[in-house]
N, C-alpha and C. Protein backbone atom coordinates (compact mmCIF):
# COMPACT_ATOMS: atom_id res chain seq x y z
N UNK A 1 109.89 86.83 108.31
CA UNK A 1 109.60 87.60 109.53
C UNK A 1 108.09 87.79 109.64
N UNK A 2 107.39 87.48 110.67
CA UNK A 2 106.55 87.82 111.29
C UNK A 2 105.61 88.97 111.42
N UNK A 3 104.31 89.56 110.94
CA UNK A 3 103.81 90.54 111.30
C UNK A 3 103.43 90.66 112.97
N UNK A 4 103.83 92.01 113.03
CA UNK A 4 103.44 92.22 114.40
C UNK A 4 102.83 93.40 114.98
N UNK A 5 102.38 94.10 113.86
CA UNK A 5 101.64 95.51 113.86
C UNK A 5 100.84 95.66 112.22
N UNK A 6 99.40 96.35 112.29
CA UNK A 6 98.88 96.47 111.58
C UNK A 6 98.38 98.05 111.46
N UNK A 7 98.71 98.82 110.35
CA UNK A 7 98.36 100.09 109.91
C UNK A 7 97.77 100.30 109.20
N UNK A 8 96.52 101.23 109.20
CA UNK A 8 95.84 101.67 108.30
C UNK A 8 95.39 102.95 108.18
N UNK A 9 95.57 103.42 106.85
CA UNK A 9 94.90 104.83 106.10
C UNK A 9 93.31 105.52 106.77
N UNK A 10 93.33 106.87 106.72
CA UNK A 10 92.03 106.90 106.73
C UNK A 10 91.17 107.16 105.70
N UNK A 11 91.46 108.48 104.97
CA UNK A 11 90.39 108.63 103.92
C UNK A 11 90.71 107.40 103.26
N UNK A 12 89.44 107.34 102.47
CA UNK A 12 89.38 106.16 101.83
C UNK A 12 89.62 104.98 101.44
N UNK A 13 89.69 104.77 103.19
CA UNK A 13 89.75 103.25 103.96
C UNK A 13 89.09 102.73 104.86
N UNK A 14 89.27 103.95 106.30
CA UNK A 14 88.52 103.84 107.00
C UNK A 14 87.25 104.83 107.05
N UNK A 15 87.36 105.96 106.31
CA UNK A 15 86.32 106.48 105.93
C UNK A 15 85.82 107.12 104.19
N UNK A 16 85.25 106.83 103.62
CA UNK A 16 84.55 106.87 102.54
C UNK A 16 84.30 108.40 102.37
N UNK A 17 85.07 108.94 101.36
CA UNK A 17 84.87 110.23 101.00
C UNK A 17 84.14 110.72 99.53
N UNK A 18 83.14 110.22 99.55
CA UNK A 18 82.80 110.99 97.95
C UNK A 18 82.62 112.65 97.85
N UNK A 19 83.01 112.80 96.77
CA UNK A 19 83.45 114.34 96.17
C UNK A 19 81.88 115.09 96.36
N UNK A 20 81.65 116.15 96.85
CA UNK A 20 80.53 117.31 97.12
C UNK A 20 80.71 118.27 96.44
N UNK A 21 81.20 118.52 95.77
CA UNK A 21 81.59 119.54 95.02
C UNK A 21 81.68 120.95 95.99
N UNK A 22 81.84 120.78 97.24
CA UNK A 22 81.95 122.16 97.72
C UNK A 22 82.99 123.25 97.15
N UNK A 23 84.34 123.17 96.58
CA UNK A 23 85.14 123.52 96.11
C UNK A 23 84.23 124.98 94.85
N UNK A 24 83.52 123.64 94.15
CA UNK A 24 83.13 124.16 93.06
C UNK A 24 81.84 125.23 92.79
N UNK A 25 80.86 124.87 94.34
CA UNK A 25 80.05 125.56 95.14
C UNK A 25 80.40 127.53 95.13
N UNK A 26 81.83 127.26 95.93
CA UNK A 26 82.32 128.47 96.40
C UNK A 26 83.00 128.96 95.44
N UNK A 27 83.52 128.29 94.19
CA UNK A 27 84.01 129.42 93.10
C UNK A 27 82.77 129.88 92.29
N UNK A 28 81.87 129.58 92.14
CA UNK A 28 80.60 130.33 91.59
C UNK A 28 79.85 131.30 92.59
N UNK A 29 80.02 130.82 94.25
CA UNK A 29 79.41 131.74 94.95
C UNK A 29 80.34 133.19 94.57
N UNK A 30 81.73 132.95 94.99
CA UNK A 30 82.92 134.12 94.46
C UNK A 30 83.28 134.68 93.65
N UNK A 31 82.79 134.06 92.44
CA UNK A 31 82.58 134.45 91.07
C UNK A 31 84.32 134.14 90.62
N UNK A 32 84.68 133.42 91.30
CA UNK A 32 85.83 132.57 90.61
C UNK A 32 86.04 131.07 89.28
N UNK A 33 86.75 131.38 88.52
CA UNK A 33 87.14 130.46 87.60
C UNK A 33 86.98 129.05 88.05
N UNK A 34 86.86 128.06 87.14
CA UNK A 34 87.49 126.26 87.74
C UNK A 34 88.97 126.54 88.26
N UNK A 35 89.00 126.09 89.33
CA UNK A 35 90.10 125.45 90.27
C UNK A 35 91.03 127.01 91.10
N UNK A 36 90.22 127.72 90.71
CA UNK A 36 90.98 128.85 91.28
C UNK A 36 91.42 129.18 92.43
N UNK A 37 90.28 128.49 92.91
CA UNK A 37 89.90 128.38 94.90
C UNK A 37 91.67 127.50 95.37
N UNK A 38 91.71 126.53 95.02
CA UNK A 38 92.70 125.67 95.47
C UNK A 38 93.90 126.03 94.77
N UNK A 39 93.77 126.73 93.67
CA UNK A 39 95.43 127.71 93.82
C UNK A 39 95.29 128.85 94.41
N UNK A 40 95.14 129.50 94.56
CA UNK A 40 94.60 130.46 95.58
C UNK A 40 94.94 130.20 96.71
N UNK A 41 94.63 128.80 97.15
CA UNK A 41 94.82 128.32 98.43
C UNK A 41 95.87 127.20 98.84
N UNK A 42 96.57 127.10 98.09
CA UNK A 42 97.68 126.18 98.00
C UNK A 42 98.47 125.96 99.09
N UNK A 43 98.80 127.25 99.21
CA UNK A 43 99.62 127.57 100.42
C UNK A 43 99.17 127.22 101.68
N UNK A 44 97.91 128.14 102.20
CA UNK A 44 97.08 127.54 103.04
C UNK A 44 96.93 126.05 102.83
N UNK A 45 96.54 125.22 102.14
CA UNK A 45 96.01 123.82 102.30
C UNK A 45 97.35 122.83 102.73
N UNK A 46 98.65 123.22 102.32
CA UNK A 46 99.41 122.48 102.53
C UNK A 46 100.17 122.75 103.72
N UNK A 47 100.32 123.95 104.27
CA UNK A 47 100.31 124.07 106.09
C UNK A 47 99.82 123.58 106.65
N UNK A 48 98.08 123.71 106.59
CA UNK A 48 97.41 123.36 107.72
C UNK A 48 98.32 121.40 107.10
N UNK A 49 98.50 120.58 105.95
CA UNK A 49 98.48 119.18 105.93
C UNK A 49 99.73 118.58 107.17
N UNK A 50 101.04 119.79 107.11
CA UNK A 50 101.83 119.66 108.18
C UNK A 50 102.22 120.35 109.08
N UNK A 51 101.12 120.40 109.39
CA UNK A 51 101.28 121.24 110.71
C UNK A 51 101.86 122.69 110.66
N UNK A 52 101.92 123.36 109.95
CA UNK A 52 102.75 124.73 109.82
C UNK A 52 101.82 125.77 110.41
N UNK A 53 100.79 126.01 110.49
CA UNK A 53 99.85 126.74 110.73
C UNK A 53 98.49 125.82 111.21
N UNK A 54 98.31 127.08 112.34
CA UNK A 54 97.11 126.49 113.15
C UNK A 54 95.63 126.65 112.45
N UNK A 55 94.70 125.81 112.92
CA UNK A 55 93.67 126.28 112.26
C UNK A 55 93.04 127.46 112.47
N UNK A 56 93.25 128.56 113.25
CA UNK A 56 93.10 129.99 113.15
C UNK A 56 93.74 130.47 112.23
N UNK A 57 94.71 130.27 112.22
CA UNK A 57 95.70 131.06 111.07
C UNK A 57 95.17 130.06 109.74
N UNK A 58 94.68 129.33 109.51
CA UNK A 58 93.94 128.93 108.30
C UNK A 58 93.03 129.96 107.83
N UNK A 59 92.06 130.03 108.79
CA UNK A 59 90.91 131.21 108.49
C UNK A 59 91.64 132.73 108.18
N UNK A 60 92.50 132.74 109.18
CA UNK A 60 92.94 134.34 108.71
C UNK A 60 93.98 134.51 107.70
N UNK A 61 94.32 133.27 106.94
CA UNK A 61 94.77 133.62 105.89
C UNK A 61 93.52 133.00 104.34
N UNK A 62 92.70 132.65 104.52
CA UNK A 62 91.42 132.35 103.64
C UNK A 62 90.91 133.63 103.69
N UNK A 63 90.64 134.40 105.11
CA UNK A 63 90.02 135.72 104.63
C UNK A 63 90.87 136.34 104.02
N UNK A 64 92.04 136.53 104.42
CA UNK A 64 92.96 137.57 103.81
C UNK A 64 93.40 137.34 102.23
N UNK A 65 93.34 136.36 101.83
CA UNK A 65 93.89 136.08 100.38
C UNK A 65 92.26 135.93 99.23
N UNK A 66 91.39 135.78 100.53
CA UNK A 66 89.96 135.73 98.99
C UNK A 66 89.28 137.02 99.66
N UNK A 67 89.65 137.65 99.98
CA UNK A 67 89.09 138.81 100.79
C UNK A 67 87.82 138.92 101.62
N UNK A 68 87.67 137.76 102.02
CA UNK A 68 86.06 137.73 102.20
C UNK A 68 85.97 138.04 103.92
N UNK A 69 84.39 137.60 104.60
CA UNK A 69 84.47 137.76 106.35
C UNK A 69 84.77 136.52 106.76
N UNK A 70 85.27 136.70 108.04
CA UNK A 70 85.16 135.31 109.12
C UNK A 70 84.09 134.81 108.44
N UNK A 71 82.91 135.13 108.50
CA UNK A 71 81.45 134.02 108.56
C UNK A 71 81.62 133.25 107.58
N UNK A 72 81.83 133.88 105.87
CA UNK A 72 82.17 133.07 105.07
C UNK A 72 83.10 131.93 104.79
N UNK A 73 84.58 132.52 105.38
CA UNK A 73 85.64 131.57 105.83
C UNK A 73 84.72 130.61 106.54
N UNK A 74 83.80 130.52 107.79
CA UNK A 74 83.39 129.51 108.43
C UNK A 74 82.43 128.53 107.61
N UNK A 75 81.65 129.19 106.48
CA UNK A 75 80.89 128.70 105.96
C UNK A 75 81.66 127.86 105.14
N UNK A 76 82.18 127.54 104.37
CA UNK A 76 83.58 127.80 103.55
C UNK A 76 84.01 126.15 104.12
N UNK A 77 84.62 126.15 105.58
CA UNK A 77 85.52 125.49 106.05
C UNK A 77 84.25 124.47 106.10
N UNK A 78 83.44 124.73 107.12
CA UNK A 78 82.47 123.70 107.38
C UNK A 78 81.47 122.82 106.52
N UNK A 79 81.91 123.74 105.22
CA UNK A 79 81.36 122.47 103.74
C UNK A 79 82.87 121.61 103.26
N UNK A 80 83.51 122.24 103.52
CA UNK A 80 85.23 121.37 103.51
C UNK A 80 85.38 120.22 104.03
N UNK A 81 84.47 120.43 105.45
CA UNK A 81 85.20 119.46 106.80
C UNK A 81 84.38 118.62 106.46
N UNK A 82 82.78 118.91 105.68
CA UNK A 82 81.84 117.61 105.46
C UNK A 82 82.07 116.78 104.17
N UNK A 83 83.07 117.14 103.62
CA UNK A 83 83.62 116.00 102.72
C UNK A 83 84.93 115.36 103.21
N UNK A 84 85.56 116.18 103.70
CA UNK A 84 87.20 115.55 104.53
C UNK A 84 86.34 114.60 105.62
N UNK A 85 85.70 114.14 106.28
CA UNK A 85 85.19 113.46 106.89
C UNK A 85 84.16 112.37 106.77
N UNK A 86 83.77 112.62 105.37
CA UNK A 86 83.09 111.68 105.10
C UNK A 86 81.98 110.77 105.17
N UNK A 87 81.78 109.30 105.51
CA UNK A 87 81.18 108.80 106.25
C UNK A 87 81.76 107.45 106.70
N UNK A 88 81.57 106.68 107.87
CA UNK A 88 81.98 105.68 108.11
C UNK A 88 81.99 104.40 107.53
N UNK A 89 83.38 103.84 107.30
CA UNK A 89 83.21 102.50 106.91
C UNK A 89 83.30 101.67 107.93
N UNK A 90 81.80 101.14 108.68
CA UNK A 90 81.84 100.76 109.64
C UNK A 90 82.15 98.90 109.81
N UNK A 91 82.23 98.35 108.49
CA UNK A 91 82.83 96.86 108.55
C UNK A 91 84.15 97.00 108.67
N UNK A 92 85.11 97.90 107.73
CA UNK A 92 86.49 97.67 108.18
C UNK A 92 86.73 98.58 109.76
N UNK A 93 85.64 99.42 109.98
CA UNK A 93 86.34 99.71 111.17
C UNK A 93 86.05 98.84 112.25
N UNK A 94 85.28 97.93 112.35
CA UNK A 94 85.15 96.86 113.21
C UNK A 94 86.16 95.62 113.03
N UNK A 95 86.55 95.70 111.63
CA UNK A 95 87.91 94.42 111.85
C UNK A 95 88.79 94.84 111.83
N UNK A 96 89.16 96.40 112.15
CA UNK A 96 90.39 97.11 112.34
C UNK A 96 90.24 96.52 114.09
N UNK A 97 89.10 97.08 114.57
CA UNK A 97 89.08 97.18 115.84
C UNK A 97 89.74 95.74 116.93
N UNK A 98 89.11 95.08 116.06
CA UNK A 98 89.38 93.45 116.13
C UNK A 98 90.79 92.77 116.39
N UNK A 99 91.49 93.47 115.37
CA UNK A 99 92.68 93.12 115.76
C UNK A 99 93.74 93.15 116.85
N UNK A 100 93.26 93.97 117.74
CA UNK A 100 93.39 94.21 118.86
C UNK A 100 93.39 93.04 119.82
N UNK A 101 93.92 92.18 120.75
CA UNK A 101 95.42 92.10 120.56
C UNK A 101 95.09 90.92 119.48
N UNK A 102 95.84 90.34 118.76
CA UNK A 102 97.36 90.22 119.45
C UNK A 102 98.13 91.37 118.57
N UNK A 103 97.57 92.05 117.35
CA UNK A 103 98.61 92.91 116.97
C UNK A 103 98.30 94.18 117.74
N UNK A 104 99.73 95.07 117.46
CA UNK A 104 99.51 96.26 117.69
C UNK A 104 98.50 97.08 116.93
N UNK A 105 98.18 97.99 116.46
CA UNK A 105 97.49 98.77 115.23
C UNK A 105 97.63 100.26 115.83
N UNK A 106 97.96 100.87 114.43
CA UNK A 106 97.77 102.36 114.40
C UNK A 106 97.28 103.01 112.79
N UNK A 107 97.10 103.85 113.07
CA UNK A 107 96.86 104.87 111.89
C UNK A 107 97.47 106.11 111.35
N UNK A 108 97.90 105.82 109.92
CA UNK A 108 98.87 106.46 109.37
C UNK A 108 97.95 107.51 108.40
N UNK A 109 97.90 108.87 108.31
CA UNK A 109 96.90 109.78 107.47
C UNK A 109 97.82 110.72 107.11
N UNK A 110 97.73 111.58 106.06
CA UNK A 110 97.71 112.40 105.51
C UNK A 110 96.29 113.15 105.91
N UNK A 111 96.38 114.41 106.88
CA UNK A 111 95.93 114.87 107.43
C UNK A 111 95.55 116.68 107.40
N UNK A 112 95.05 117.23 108.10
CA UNK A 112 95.05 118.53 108.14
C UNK A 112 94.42 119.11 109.67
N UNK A 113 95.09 119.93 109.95
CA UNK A 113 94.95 120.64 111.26
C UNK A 113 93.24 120.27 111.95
N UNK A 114 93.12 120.36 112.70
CA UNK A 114 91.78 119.92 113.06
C UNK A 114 90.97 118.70 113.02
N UNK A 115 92.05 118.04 112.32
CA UNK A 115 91.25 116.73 112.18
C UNK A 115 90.90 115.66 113.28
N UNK A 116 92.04 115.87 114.11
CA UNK A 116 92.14 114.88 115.14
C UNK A 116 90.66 114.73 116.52
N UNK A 117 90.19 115.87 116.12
CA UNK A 117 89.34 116.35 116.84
C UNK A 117 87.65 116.06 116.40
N UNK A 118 88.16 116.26 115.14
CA UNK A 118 86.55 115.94 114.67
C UNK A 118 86.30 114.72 114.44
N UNK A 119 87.54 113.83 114.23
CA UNK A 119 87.44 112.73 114.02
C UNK A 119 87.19 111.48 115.04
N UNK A 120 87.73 111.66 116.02
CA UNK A 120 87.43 111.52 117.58
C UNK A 120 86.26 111.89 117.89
N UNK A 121 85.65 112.48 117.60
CA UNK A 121 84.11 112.98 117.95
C UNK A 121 83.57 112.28 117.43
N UNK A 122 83.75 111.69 116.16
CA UNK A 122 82.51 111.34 115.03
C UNK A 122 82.79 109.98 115.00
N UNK A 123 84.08 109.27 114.83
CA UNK A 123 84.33 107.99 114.33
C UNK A 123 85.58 107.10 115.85
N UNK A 124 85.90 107.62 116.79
CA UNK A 124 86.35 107.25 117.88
C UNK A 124 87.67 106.54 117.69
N UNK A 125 88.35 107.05 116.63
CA UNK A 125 89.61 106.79 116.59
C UNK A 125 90.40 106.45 117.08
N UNK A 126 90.99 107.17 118.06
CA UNK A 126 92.02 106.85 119.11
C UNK A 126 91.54 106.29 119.95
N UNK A 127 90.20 105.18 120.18
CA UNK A 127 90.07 104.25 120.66
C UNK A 127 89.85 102.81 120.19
N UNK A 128 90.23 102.89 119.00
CA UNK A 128 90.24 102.33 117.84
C UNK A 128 91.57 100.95 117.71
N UNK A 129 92.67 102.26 118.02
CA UNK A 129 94.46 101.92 117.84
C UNK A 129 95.11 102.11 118.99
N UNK A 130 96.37 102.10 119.08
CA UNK A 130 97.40 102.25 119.33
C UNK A 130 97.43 103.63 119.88
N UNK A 131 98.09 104.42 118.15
CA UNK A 131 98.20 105.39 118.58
C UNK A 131 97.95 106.05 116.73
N UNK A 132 97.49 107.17 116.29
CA UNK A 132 97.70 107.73 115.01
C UNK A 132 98.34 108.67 114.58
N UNK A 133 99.54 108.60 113.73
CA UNK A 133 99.83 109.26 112.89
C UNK A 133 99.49 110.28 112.18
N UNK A 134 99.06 111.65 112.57
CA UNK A 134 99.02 112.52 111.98
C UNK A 134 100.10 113.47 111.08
N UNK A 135 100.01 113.85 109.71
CA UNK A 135 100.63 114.64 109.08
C UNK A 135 100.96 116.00 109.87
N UNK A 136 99.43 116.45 110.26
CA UNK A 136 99.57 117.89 110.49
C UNK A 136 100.23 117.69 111.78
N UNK A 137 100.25 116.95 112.66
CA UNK A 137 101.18 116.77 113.77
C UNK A 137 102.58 116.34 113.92
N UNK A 138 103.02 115.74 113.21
CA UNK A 138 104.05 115.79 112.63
C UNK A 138 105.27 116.19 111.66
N UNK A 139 104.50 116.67 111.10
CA UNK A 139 105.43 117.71 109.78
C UNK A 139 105.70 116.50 108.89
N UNK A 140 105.39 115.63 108.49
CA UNK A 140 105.75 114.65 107.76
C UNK A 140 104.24 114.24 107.09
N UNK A 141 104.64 113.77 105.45
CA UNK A 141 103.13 113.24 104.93
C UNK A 141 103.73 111.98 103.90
N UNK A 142 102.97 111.02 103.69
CA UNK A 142 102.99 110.48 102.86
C UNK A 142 103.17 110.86 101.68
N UNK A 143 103.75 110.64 100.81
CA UNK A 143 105.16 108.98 100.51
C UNK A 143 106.30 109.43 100.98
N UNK A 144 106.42 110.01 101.97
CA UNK A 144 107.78 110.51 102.24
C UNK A 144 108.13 109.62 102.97
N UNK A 145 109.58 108.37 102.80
CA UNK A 145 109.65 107.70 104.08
C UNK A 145 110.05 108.20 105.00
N UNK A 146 110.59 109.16 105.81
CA UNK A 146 110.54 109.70 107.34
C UNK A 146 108.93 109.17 107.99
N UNK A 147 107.73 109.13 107.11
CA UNK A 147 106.92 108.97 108.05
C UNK A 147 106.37 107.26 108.32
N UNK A 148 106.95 107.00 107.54
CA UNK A 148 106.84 105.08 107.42
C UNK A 148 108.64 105.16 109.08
N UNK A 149 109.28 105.61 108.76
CA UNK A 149 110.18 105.46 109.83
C UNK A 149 109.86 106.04 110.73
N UNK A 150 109.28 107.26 111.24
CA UNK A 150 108.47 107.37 112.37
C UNK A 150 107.38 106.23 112.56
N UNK A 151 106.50 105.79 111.85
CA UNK A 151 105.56 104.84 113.02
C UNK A 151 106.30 103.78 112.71
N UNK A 152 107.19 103.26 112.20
CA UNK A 152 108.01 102.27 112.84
C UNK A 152 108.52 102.35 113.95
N UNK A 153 108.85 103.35 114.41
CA UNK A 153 110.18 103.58 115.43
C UNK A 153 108.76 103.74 116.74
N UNK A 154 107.45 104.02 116.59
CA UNK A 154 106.62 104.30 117.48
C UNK A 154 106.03 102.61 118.01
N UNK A 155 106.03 102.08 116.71
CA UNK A 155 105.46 100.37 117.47
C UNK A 155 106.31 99.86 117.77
N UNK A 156 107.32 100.27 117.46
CA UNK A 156 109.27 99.55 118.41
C UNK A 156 108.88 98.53 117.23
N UNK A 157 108.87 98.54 115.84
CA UNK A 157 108.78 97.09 114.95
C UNK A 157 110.09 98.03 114.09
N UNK A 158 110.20 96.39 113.16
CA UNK A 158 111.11 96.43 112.11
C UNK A 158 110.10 97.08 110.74
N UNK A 159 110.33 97.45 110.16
CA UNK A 159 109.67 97.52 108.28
C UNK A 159 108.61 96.43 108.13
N UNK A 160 109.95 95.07 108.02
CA UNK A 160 109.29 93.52 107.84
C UNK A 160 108.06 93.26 108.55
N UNK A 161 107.92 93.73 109.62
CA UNK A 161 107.16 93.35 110.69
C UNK A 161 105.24 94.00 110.81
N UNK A 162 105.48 94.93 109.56
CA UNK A 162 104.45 96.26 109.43
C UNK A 162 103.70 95.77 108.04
N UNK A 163 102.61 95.92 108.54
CA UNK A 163 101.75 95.58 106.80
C UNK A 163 100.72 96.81 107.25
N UNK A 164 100.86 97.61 105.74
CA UNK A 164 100.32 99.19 105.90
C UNK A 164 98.74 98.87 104.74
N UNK A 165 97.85 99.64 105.23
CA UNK A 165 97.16 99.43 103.98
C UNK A 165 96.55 100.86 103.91
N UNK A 166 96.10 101.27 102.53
CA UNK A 166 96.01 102.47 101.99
C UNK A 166 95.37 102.37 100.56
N UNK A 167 94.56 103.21 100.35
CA UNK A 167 94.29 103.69 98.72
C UNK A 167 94.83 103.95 97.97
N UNK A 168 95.88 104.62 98.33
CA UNK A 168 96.92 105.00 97.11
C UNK A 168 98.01 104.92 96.76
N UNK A 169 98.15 104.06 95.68
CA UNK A 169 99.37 103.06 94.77
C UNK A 169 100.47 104.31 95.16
N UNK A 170 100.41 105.35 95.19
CA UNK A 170 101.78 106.20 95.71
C UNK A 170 102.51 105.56 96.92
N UNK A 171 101.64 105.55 98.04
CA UNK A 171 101.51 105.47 99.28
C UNK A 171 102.14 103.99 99.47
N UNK A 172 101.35 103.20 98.84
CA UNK A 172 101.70 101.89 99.02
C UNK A 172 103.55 101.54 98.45
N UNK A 173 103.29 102.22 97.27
CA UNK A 173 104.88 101.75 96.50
C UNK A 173 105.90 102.46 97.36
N UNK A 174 105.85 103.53 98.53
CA UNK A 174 106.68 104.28 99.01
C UNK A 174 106.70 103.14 100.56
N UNK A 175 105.67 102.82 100.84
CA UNK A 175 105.85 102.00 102.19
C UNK A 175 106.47 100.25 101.50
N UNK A 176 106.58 100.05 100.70
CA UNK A 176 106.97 98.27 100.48
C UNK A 176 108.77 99.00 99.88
N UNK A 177 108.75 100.09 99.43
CA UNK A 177 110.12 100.50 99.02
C UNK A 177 110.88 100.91 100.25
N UNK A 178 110.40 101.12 101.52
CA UNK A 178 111.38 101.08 103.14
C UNK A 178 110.84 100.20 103.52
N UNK A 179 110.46 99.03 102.80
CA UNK A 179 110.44 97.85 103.37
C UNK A 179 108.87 97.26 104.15
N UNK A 180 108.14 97.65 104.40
CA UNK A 180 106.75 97.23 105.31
C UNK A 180 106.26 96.68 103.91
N UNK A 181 105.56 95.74 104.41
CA UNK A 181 104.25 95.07 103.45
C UNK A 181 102.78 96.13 103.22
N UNK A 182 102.81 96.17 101.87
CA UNK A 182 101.56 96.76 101.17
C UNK A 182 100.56 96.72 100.72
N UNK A 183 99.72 96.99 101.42
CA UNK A 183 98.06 96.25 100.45
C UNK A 183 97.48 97.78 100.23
N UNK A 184 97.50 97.54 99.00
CA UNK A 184 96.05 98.54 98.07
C UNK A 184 94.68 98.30 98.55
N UNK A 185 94.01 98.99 98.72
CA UNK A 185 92.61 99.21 99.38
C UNK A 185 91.86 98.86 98.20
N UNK A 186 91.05 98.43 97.80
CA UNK A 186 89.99 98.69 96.55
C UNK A 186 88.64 98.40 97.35
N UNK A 187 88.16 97.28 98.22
CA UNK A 187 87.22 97.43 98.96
C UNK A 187 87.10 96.93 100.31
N UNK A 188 86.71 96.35 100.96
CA UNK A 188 86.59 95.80 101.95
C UNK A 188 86.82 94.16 101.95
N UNK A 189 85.84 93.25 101.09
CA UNK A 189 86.40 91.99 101.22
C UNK A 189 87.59 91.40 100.47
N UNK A 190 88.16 92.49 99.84
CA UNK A 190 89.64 92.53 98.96
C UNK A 190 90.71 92.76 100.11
N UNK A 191 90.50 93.66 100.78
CA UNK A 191 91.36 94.49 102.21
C UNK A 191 91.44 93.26 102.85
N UNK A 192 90.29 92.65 103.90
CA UNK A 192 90.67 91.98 104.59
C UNK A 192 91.01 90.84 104.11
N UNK A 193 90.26 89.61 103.16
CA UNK A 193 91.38 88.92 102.50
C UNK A 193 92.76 88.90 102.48
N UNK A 194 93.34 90.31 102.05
CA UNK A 194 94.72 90.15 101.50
C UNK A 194 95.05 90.18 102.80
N UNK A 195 94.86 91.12 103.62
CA UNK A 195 95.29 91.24 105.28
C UNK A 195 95.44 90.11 105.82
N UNK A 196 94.20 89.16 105.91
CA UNK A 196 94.36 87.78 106.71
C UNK A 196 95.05 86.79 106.29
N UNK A 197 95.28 87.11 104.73
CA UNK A 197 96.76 86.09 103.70
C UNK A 197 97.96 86.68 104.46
N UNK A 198 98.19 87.81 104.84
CA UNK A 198 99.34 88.29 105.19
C UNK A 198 99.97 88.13 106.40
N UNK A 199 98.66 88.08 107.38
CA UNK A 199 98.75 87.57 109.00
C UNK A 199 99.20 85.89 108.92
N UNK A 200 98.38 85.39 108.05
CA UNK A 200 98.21 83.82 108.48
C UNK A 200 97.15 83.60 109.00
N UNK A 201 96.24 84.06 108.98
CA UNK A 201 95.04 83.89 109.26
C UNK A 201 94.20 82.64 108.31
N UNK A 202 93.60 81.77 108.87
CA UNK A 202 92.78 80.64 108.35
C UNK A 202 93.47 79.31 107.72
């Protein structure tokens, strides 16, 4: 069977996230332990990933559980959002773009409330694809297959028909196990290689 739609990941695919240590920033500003911040915040982090809570109710439960002000919460979020965002990988996002037609293309993320927005601003996404897959918009995240069967059921394709690519061997072994074809990310002329072996390309 035939590919006839092409999907791809964002963090650390289409955008390049190295670690800032902001996390680790704000438990010394707070005078908190290693990793305290993110149990602490567990709860919060994994709402806003599906959608359970808006990003207001993010902040007002960050103030309310580390006791701190709005300003800090803002300060807080906005060293967050500059590592969740990253910077552009602007070769694969030009042979993402590329593919356009003859395949379909969309984007499948593991996400968090707000993203859709900043990301559209900064890196022009949804003019990119199709259409993208958000976690926090959906209530569904990777490796769960419900969300490999939602953007199936969105490009009107079969499994067979879907070659997903992604960073993480979780991700990947959960999309080739409901069936779509899997490529591991490691860099760019590895990605598209395996991609254009998979199309028939050359």
């Amino acid at each position: 069977m035939s590919i006839r739609a092409v999907v791809f990941d964002i963090g650390g695919v289409l955008e390049m996230n190295p670690r800032t240590g902001w996390a680790q920033k704000w438990e010394q500003q707070l005078g908190l332990p290693p990793s305290e911040l993110s149990q602490r915040l567990e709860s919060v982090w994994r709402g806003g990933s599906i959608g359970c809570i808006s990003e207001e109710e993010v902040h007002l439960h960050i103030e309310n559980l580390m006791g701190v002000s709005p300003a800090t919460v803002q300060a807080l979020m906005d060293d967050l959002w500059i590592e969740y965002l990253g910077r552009p990988n602007l070769e694969l996002m030009e042979y993402f773009r590329s593919l356009r037609p003859p395949y379909q293309t969309a984007i499948l993320s593991n996400s968090f409330v707000g993203a859709r927005e900043r990301e559209q601003a900064l890196y022009g996404f949804e003019d990119m694809c199709d259409f993208i897959v958000y976690s926090h918009e959906v209530g569904l995240s990777k490796p769960d297959p419900g969300i490999y069967a939602l953007t199936c059921q969105w490009l009107d394709s079969k499994p067979a028909e879907v070659v997903f690519l992604d960073d993480l061997q979780t991700n990947i072994d959960a999309a080739r196990a409901f069936g779509l074809e899997g490529i591991l990310f490691q860099d760019n002329a590895q990605a598209i290689a395996a991609l254009e072996a998979c199309l028939g390309v050359g």
